[in-house]
Every structure is written in structure tokens, then in C-alpha cells.
C-alpha atoms as a PDB file:
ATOM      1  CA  UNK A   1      87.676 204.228 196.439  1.00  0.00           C
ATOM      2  CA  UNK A   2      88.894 207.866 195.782  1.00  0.00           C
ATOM      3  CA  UNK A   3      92.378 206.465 195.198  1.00  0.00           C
ATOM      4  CA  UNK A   4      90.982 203.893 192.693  1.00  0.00           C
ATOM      5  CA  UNK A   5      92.067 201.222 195.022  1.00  0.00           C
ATOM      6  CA  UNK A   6      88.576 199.733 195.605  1.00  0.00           C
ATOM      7  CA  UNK A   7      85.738 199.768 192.785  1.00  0.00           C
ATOM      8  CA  UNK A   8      82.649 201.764 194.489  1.00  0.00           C
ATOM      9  CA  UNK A   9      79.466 199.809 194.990  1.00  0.00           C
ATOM     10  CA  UNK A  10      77.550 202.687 193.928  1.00  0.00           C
ATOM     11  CA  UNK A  11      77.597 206.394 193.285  1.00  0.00           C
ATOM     12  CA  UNK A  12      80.034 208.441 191.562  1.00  0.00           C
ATOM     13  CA  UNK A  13      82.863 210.323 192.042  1.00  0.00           C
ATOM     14  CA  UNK A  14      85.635 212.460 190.732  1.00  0.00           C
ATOM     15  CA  UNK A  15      89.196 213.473 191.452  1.00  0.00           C
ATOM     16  CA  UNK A  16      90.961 216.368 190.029  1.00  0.00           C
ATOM     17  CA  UNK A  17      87.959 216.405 187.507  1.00  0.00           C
ATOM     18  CA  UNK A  18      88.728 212.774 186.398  1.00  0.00           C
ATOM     19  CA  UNK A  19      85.873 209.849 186.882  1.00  0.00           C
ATOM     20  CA  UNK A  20      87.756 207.271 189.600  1.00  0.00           C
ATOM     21  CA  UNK A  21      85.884 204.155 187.572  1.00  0.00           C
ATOM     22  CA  UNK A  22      86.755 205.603 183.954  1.00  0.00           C
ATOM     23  CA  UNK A  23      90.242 207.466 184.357  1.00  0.00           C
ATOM     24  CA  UNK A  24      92.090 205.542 187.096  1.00  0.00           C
ATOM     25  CA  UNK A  25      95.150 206.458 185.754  1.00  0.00           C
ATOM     26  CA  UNK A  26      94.709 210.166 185.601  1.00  0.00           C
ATOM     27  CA  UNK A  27      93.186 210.225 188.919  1.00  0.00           C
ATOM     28  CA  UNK A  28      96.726 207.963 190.613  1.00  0.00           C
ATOM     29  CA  UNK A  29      98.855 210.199 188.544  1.00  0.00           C
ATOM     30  CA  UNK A  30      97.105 213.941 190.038  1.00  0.00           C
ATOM     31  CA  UNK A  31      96.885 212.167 193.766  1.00  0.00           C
ATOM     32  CA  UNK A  32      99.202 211.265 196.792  1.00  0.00           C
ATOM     33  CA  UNK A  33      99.026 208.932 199.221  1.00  0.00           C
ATOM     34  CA  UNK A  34      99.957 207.913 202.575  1.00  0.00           C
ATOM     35  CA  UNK A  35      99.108 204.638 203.895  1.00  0.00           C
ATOM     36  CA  UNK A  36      98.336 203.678 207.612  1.00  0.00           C
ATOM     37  CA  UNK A  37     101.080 201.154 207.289  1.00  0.00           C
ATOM     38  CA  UNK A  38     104.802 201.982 206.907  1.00  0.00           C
ATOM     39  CA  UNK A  39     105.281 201.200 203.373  1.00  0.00           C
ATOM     40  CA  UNK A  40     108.842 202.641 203.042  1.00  0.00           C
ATOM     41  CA  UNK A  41     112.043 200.338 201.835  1.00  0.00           C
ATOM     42  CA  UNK A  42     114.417 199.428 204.905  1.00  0.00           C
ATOM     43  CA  UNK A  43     117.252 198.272 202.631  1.00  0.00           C
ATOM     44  CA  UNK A  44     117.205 202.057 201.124  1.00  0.00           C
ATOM     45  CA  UNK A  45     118.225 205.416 202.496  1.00  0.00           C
ATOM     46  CA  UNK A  46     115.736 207.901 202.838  1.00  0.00           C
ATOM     47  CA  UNK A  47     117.177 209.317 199.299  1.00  0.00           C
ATOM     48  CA  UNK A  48     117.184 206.651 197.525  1.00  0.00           C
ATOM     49  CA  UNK A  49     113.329 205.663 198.354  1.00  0.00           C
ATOM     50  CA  UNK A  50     112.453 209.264 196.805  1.00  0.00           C
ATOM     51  CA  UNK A  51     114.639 208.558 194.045  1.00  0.00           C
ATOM     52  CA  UNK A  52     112.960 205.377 193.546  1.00  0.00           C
ATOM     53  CA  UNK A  53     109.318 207.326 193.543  1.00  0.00           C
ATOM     54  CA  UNK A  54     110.558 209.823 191.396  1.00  0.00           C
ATOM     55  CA  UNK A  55     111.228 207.563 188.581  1.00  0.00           C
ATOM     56  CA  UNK A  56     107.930 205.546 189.208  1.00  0.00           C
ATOM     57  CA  UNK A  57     105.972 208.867 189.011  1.00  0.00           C
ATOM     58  CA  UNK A  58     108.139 210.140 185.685  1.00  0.00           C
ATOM     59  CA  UNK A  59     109.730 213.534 187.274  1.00  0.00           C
ATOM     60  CA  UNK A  60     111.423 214.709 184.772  1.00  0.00           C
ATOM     61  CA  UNK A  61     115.277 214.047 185.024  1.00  0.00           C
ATOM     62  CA  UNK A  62     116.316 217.505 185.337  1.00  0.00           C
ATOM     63  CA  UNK A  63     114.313 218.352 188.376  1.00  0.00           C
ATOM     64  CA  UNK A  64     114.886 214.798 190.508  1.00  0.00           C
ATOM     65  CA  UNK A  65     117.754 216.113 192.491  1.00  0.00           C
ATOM     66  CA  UNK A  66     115.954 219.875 192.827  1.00  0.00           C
ATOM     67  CA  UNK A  67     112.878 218.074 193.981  1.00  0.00           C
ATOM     68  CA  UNK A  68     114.102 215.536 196.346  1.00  0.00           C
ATOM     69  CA  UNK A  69     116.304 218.704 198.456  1.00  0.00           C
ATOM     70  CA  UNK A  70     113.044 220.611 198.600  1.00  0.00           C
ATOM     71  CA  UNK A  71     110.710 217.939 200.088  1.00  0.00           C
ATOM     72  CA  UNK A  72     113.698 216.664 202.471  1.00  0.00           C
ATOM     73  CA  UNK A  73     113.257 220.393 203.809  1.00  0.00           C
ATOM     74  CA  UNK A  74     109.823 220.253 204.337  1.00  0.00           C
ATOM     75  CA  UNK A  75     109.886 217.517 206.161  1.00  0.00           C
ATOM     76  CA  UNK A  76     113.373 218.077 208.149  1.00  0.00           C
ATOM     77  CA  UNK A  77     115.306 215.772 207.282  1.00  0.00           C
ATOM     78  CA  UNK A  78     118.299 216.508 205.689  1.00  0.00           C
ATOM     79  CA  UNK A  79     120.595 215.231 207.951  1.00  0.00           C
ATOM     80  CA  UNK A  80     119.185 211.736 207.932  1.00  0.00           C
ATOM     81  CA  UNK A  81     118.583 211.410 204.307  1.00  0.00           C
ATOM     82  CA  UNK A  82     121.198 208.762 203.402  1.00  0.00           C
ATOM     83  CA  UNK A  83     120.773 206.965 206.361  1.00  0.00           C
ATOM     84  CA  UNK A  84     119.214 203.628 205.883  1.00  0.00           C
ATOM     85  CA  UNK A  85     115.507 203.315 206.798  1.00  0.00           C
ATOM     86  CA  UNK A  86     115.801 200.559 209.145  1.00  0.00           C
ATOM     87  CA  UNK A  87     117.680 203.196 211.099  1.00  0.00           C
ATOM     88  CA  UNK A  88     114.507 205.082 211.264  1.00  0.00           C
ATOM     89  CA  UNK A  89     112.295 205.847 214.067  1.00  0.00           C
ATOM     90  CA  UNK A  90     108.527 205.591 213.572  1.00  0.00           C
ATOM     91  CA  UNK A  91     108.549 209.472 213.444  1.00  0.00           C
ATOM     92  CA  UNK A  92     111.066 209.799 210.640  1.00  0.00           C
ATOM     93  CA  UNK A  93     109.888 207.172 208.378  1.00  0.00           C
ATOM     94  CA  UNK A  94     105.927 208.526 208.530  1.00  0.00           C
ATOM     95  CA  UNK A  95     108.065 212.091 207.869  1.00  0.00           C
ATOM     96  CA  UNK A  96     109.659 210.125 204.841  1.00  0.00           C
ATOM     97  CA  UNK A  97     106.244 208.478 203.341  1.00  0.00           C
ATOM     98  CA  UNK A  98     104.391 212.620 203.653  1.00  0.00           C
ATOM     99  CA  UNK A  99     107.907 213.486 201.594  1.00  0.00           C
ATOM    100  CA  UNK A 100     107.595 210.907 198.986  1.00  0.00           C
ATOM    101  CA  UNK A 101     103.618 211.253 199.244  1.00  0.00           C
ATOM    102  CA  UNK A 102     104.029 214.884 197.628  1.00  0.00           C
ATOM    103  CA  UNK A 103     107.509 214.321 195.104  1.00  0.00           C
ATOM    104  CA  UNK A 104     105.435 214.469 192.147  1.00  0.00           C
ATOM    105  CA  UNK A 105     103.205 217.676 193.350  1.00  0.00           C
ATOM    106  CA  UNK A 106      99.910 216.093 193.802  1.00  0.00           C
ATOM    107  CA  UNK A 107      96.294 218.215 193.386  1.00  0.00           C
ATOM    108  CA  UNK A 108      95.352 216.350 196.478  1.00  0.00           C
ATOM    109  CA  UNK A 109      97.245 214.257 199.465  1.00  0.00           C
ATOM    110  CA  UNK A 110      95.098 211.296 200.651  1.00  0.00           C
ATOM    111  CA  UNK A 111      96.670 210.329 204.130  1.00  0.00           C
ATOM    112  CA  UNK A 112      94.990 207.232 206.566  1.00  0.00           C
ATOM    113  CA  UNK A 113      96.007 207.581 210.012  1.00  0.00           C
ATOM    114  CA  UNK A 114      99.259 209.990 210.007  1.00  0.00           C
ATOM    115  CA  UNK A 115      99.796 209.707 213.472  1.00  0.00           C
ATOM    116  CA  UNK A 116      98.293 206.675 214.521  1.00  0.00           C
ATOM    117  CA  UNK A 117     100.968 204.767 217.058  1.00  0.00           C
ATOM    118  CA  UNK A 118     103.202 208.232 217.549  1.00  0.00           C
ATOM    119  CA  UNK A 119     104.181 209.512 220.395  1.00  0.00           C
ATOM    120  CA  UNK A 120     102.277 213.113 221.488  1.00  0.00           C
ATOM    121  CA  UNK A 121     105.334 214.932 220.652  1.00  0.00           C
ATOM    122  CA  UNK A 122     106.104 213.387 217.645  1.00  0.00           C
ATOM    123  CA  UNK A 123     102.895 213.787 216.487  1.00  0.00           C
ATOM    124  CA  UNK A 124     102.050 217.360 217.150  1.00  0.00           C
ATOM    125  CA  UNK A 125     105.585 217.657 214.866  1.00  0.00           C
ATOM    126  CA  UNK A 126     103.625 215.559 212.203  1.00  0.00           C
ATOM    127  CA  UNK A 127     100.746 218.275 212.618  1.00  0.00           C
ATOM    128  CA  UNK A 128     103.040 220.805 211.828  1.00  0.00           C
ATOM    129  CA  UNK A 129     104.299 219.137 208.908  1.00  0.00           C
ATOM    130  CA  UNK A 130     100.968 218.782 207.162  1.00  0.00           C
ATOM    131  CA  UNK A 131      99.795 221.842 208.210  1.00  0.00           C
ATOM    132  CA  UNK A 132     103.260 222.743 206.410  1.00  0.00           C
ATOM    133  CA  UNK A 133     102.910 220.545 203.112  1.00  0.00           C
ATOM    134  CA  UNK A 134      99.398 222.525 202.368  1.00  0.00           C
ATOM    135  CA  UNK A 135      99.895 225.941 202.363  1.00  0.00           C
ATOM    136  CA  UNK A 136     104.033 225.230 200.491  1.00  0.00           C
ATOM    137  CA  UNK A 137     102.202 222.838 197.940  1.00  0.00           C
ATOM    138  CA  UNK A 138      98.775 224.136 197.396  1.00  0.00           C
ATOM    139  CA  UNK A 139      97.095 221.181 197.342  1.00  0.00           C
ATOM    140  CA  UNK A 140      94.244 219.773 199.565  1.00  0.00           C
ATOM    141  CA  UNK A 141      94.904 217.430 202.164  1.00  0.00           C
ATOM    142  CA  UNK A 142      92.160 214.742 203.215  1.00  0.00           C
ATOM    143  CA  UNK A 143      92.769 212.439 206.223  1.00  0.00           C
ATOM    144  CA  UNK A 144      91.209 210.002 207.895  1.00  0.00           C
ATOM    145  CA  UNK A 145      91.376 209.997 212.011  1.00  0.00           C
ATOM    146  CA  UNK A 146      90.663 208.304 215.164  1.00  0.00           C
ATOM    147  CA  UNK A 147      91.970 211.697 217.527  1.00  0.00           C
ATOM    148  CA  UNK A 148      89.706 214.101 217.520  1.00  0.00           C
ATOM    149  CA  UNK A 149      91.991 216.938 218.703  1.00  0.00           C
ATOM    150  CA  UNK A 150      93.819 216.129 215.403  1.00  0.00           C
ATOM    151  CA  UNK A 151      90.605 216.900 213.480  1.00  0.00           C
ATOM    152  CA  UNK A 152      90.451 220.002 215.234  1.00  0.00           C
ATOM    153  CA  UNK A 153      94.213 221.348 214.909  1.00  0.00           C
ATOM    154  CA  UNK A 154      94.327 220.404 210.919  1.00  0.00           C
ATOM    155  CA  UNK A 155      91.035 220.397 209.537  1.00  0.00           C
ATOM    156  CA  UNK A 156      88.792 223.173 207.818  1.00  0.00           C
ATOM    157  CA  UNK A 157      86.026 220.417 207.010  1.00  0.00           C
ATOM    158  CA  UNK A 158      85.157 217.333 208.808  1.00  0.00           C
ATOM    159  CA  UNK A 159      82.999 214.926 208.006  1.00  0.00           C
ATOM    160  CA  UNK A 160      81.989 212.025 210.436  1.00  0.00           C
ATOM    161  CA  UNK A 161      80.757 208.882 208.832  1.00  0.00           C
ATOM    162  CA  UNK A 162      78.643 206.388 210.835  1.00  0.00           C
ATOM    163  CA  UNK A 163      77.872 203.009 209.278  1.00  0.00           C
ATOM    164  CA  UNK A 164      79.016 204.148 206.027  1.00  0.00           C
ATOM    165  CA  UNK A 165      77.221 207.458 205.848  1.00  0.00           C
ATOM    166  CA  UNK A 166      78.246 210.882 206.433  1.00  0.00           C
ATOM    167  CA  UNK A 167      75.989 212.377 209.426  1.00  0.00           C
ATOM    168  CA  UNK A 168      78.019 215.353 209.683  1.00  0.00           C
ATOM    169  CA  UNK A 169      79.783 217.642 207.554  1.00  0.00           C
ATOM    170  CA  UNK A 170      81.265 220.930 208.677  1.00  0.00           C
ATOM    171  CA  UNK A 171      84.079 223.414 209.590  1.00  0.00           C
ATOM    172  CA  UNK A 172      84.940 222.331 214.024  1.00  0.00           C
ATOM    173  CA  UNK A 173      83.793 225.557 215.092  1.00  0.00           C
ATOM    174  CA  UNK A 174      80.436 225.314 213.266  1.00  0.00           C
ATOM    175  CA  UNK A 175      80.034 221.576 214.282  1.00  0.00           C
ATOM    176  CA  UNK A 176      80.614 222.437 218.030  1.00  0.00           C
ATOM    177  CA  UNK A 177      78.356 225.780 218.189  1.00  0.00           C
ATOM    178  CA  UNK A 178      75.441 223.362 215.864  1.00  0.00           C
ATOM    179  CA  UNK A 179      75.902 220.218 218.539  1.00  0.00           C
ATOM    180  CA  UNK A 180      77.326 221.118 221.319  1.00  0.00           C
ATOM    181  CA  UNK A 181      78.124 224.444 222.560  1.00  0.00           C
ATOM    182  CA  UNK A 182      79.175 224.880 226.242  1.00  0.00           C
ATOM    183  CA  UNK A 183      79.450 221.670 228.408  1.00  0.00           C
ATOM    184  CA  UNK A 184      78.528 221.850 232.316  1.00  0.00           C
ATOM    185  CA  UNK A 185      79.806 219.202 234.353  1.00  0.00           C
ATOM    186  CA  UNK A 186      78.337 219.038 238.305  1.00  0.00           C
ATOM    187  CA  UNK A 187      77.397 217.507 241.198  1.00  0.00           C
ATOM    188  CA  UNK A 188      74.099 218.032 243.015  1.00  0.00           C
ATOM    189  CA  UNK A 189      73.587 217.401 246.538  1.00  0.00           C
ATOM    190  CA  UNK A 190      70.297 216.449 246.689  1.00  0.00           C
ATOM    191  CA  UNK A 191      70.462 213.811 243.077  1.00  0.00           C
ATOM    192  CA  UNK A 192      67.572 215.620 240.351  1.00  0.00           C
ATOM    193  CA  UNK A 193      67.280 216.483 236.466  1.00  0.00           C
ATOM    194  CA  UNK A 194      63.072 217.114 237.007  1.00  0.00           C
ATOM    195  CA  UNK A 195      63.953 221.215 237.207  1.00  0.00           C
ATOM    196  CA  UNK A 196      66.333 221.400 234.988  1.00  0.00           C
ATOM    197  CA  UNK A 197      64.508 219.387 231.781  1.00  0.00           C
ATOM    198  CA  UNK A 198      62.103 222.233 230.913  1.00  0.00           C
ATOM    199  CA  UNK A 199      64.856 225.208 230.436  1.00  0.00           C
ATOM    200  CA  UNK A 200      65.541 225.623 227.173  1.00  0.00           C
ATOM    201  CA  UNK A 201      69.136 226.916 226.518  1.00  0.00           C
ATOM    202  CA  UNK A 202      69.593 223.268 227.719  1.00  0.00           C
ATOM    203  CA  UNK A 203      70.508 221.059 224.806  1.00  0.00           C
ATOM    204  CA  UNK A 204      71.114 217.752 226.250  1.00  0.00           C
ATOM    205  CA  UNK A 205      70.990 216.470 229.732  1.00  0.00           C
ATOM    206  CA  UNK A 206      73.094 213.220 230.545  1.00  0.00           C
ATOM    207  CA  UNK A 207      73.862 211.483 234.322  1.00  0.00           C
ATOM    208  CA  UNK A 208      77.124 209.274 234.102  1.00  0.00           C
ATOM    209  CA  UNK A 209      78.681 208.018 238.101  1.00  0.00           C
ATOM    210  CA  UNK A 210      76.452 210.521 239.698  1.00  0.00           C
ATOM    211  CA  UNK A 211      77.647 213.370 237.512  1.00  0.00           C
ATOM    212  CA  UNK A 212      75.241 216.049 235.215  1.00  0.00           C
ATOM    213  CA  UNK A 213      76.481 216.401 231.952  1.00  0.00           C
ATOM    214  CA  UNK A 214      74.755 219.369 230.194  1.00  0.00           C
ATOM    215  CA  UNK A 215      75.217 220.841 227.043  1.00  0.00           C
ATOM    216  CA  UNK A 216      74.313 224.958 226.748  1.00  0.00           C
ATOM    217  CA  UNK A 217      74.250 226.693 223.899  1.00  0.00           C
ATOM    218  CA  UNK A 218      76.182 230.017 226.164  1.00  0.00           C
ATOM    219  CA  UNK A 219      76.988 228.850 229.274  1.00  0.00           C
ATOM    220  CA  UNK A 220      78.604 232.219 230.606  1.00  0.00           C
ATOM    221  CA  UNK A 221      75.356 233.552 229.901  1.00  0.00           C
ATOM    222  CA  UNK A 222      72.905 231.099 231.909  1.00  0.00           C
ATOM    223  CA  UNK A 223      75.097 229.624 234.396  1.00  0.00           C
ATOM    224  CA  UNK A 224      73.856 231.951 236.912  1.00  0.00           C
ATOM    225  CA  UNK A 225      70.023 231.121 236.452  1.00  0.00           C
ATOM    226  CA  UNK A 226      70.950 227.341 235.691  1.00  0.00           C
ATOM    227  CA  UNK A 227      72.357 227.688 239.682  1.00  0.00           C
ATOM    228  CA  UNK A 228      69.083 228.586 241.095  1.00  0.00           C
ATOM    229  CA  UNK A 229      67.532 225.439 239.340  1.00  0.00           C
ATOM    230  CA  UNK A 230      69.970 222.820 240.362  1.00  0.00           C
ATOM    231  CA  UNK A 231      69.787 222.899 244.064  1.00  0.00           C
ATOM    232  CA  UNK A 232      72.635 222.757 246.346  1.00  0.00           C
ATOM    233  CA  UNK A 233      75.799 221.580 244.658  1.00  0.00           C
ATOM    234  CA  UNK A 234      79.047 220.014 245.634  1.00  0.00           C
ATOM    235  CA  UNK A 235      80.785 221.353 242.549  1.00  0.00           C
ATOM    236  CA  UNK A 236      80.475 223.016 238.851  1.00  0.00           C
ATOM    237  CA  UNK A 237      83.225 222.600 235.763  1.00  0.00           C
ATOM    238  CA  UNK A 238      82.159 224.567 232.460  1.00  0.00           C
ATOM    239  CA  UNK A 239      84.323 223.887 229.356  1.00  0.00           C
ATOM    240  CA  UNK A 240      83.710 224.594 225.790  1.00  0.00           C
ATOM    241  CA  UNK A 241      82.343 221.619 223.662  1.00  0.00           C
ATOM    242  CA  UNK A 242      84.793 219.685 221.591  1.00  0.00           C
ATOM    243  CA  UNK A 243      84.723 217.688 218.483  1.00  0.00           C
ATOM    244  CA  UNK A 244      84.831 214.722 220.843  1.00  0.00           C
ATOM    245  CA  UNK A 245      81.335 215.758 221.633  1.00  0.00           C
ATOM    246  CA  UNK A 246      79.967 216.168 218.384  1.00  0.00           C
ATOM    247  CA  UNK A 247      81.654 212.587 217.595  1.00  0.00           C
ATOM    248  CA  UNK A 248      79.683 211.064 220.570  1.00  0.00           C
ATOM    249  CA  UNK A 249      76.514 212.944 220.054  1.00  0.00           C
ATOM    250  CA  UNK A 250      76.017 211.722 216.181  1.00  0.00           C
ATOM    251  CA  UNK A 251      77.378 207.968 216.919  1.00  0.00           C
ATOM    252  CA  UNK A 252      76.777 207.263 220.304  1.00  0.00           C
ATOM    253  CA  UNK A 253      78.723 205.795 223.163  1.00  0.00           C
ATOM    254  CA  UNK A 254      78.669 202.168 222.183  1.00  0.00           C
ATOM    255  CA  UNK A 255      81.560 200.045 220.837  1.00  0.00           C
ATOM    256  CA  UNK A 256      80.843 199.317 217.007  1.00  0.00           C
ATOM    257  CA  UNK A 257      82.074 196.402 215.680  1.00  0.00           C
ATOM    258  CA  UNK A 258      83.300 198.522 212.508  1.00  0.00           C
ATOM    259  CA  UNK A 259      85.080 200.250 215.153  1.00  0.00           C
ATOM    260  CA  UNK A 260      87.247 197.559 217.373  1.00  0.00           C
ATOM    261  CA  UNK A 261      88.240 196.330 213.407  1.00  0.00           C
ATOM    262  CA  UNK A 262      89.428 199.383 212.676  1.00  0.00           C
ATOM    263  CA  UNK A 263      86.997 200.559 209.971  1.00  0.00           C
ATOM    264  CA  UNK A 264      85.456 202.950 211.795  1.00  0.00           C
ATOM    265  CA  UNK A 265      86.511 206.261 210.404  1.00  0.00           C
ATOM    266  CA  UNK A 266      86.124 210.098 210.114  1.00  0.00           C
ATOM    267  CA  UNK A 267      87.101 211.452 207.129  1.00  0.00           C
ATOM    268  CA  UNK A 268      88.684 215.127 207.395  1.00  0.00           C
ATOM    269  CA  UNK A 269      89.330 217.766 204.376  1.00  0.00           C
ATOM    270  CA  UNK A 270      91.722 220.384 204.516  1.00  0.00           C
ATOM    271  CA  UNK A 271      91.398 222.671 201.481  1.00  0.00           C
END
């Protein structure tokens, strides 16, 4: 809807300043976008695609060439740029569709999925790149995402959405200290949760395969008492709380429908 693409059901909104349901055209013209699916020409090179989306965006003449160098090197990939596309692998062409996504120096990037069906190197090197594209272009980035790692690596805001709503909206750290804090993973001896319900620097208690699951707000600080309520144990983990946490806690551990269809999204901000 933000891209003008879909008409909203209700509510408004603006882009840039410009009304998405009365100024379309302003908003498409101040935007960029990369779309989940490839959407790059094959039967071009690399050049030539930009070329093409230089002309469709009305870059002025003089600075086509200028332009096309510069987001080549943001990207990396000089070398490649007159190969053919089909020559591509799905790590250069998603770097080709961020490149052509910013030609005409959008206000704001839209991109759905970057890295969804990349390899963990290649997409840590996509990470960069965006990371790269916001500070070099000034704009704001906003991203939709499935991994919440990449949420936390790129993201200043996030916002999870649950059946259409947003639940949660919020730099990581913030979400994770709100939520989640410390978790505490262990493994009593004698199976029990009736001693441990009443502390209160316990946030949330959950048993999954004969494991405790507990979230503490500072678990360096009440890991010793928390001992001397548990029992004997076999074993303790403590790690911090992550955005995969905060995820869980707001939607819940079930399979959505929205979810398996691939509709079910958070949407992340980077100013």
C-alpha cells in the first residue's frame, strides 16, 4: 500500500509528504523498490538494465553514465556489469535490483525479503550492502523479514505485525530489555516450577522436553538466588534475549496460516 501498489482498505498514509491514494505518482517517483522476486532482465547486462531504469525514471542525460558507475560501486560490481544477467548468481542479481532500486536517489528504499533464499555468506554481504546504501544515500530503508537476526543487524525500528496489526514497535535493544531480558535455560533433577512462580525478577516461566525456559529481567544479578530455589540441577545455560524472543512472545508458537502463505510479515525501518 505504501508503494501505491494496493489501494488501502482504510486509514491514511503518506510518503515523502505525498497522500499514497491522492499523489501516486509523486509518491512512485520519491520511492524505491525491491521486490521479493527477481525482477531483473536476463537478456540484458547488468548495465544495460540500469540504463533501461534510468530512462524509465527520467535521469537526466548528462548524469546516466555518472550515476550508473557510482551505484555499480556500491554494490561491487564493476567487473560483472556487462555480463548478461542470466550469467548471474542469485547474489549478484538481488545486488543488481538494490543498484537499480536507488538509480534515481529515492527519499525512501522499500525492500521485501532481501535475502530470502541466499546463502549465509551471501547474505551477511547483502547486509553490508544496505547497511552501505543508507548512510552513502541518505535515505531510509524499510524491509520486510522472516530472519530475525537480520532485524537485529540492520534495523533501528522494528515493528512486528500480527494479524494485520502492529503489536510492537521499537528500537531491538529496547524490545529485548521491555520483553525479554536474560533467558535461563536448565534442567532440574527433581522436575518443579511451584518455587520458582512467586519470584519476581521472573518474567515468564515455560517447560518444553523437560527443559525450564525463564526469562529475567538481569540474570547475572539473580542467578545465584534463582539456584537456591530450583533444587538440584543437571545443568544451567544463560544467554541474552533475542528478537526471536520478542517475535515468539507477542505471536506465539503456533503455525499461522498467514504465515505458511507467506504473508506473515515484520516490517523493519531503518532511518
Amino acid at each position: 500500500m505504501l508503494c501505491t501498489i494496493l489501494k488501502p482498505t482504510s486509514g491514511k498514509a503518506w510518503v515523502n509528504g505525498f497522500d499514497i491514494e491522492k499523489e501516486p505518482g509523486r509518491v512512485r517517483k520519491s520511492i524505491g523498490i525491491v521486490f521479493q522476486q527477481p525482477s531483473v532482465d536476463d537478456l540484458l547486462t547488468g548495465r544495460e538494465n540500469l540504463a533501461m531504469h534510468n530512462l524509465l525514471f527520467g535521469v537526466p542525460r548528462e548524469i546516466r553514465k555518472q550515476r550508473i558507475s557510482e551505484v555499480l560501486s556500491i554494490v561491487n560490481m564493476e567487473k560483472r556489469a556487462d555480463d548478461l544477467v542470466n550469467t548471474y548468481s542469485g547474489g549478484m542479481r538481488r545486488r543488481l535490483e538494490l543498484a537499480r532500486g536507488i538509480m534515481h536517489h529515492p527519499k525512501v528504499l522499500f525492500l521485501d525479503e532481501p535475502t530470502l533464499g541466499l546463502d549465509p555468506q551471501t547474505r551477511e554481504h547483502i547486509w553490508e550492502y544496505i547497511s552501505d546504501l543508507a548512510e552513502k544515500e541518505c535515505m531510509t530503508v524499510m524491509l520486510t523479514t522472516h530472519y530475525m537476526e537480520e532485524a537485529e543487524s540492520l534495523c533501528d525500528r522494528v515493528a512486528i505485525i500480527d494479524y494485520g496489526k502492529i503489536v510492537a514497535l521499537d528500537s531491538p535493544e529496547k524490545l529485548k530489555n521491555q520483553i525479554v531480558g536474560d533467558v535461563v535455560k536448565l534442567k532440574q533433577t527433581i522436575p518443579g516450577m511451584e518455587n520458582l512462580r512467586n519470584l519476581e525478577y521472573i518474567r515468564k516461566i515455560e517447560e518444553k522436553d523437560g527443559l525450564l525456559y525463564l526469562s529475567i529481567k538481569d540474570a547475572s544479578k539473580h542467578l545465584q538466588d534463582l539456584l537456591t530455589h530450583t533444587g538440584p540441577i543437571d545443568f544451567v545455560e544463560v544467554r541474552s534475549g533475542t528478537l526471536n524472543d520478542v517475535f515468539m512472545h507477542y505471536t506465539g508458537r503456533e503455525i499461522r496460516e498467514a504465515e505458511a502463505e507467506g504473508g506473515f510479515w515484520e516490517r523493519m525501518m531503518k532511518k
